[in-house]
N, C-alpha and C. Protein backbone atom coordinates (compact mmCIF):
# COMPACT_ATOMS: atom_id res chain seq x y z
N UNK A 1 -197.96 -54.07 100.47
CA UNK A 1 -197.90 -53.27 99.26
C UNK A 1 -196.66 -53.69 98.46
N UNK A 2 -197.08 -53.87 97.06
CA UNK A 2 -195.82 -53.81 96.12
C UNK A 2 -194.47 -52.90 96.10
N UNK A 3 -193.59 -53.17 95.59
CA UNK A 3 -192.48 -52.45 95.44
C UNK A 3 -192.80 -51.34 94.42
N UNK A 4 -192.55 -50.14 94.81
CA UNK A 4 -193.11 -49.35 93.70
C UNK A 4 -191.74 -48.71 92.76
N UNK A 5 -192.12 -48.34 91.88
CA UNK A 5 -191.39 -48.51 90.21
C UNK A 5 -191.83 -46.93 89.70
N UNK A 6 -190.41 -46.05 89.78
CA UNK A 6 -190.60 -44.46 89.47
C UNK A 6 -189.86 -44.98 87.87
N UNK A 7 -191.47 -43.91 86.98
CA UNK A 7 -191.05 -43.69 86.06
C UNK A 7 -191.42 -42.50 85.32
N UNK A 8 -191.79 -42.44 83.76
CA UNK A 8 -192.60 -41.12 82.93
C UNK A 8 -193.01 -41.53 82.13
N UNK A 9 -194.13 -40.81 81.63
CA UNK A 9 -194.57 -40.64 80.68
C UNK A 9 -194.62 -39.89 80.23
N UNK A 10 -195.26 -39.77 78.52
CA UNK A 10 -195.58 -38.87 77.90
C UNK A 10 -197.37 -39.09 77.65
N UNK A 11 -197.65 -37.75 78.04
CA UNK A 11 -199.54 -38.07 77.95
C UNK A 11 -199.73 -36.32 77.76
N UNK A 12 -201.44 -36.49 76.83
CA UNK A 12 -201.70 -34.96 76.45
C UNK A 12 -201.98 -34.31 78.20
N UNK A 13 -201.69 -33.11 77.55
CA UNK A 13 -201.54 -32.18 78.91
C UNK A 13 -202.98 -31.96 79.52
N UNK A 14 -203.85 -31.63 78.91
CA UNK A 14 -205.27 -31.81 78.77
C UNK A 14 -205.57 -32.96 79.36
N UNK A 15 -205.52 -34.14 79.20
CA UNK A 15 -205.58 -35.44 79.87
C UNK A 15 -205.02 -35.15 81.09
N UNK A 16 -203.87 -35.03 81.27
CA UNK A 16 -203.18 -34.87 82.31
C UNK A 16 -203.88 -34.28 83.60
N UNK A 17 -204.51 -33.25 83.07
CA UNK A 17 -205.39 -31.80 83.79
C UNK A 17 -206.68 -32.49 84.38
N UNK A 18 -207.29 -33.29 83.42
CA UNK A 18 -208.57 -33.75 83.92
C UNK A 18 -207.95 -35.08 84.93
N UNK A 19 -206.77 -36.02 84.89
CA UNK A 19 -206.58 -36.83 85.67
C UNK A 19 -206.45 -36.41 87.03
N UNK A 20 -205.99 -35.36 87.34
CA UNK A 20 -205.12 -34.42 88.76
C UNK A 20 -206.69 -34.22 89.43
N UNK A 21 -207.55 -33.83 88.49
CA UNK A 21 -208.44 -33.06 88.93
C UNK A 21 -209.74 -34.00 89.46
N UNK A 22 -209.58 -35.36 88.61
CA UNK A 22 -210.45 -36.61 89.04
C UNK A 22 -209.76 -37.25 90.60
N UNK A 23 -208.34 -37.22 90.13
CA UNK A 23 -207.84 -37.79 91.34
C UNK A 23 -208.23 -36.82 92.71
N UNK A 24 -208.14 -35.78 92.67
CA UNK A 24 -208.22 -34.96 93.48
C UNK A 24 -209.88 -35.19 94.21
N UNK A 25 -210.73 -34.77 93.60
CA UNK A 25 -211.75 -35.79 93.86
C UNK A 25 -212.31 -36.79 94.12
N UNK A 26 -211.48 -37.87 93.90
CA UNK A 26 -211.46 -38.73 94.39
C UNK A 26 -211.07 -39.54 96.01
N UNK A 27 -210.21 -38.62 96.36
CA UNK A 27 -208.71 -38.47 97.15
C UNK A 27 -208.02 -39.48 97.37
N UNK A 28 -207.59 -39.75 95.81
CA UNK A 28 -206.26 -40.28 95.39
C UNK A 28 -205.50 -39.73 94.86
N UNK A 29 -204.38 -40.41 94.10
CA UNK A 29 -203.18 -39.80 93.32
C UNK A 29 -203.20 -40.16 92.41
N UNK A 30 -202.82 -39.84 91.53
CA UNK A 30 -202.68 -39.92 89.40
C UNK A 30 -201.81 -41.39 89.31
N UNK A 31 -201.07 -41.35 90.49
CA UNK A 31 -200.34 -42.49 90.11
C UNK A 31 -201.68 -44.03 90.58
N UNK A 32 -201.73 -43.42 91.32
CA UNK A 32 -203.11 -44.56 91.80
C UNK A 32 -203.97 -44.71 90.96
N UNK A 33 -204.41 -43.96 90.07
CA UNK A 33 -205.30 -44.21 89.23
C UNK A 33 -205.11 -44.85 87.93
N UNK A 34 -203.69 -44.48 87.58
CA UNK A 34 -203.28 -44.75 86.51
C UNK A 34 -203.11 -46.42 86.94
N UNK A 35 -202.32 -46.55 87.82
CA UNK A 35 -202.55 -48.22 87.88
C UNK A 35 -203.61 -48.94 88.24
N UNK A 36 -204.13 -48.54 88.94
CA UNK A 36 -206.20 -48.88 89.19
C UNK A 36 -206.55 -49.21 87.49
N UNK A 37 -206.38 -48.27 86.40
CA UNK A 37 -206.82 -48.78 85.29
C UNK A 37 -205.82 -49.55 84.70
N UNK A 38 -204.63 -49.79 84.77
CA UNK A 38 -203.63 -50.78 84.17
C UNK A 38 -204.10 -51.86 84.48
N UNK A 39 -204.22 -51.83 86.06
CA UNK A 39 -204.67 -53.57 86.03
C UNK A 39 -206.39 -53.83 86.01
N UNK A 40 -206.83 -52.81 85.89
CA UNK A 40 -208.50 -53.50 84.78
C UNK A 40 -208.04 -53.83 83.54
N UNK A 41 -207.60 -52.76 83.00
CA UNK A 41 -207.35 -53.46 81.35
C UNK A 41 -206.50 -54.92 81.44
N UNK A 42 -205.77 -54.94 82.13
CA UNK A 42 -204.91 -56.24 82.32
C UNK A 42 -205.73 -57.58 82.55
N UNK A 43 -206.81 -57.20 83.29
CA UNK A 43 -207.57 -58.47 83.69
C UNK A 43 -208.54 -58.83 82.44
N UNK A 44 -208.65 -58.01 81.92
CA UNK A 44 -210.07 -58.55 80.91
C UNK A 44 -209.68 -59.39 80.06
């Protein structure tokens, strides 16, 4: 595993709500997901 990199953002709260709640379902973490889609968009 990579070195991992603490940071913030700013994102609507609403967004926010539905990410926790996908992740949670998923059973991952917001942070996992959020980079799961960084590096799709990255690859295309």
């Amino acid at each position: 595993m990579s070195e991992r990199f603490v940071t913030s953002l700013r994102i609507d709260k609403n967004l926010w709500k539905e990410a926790k709640k996908y992740s949670i379902e998923k059973e991952t973490t917001v942070g996992e997901l959020i980079e799961k889609l960084i590096k799709k968009e990255l690859n295309k």
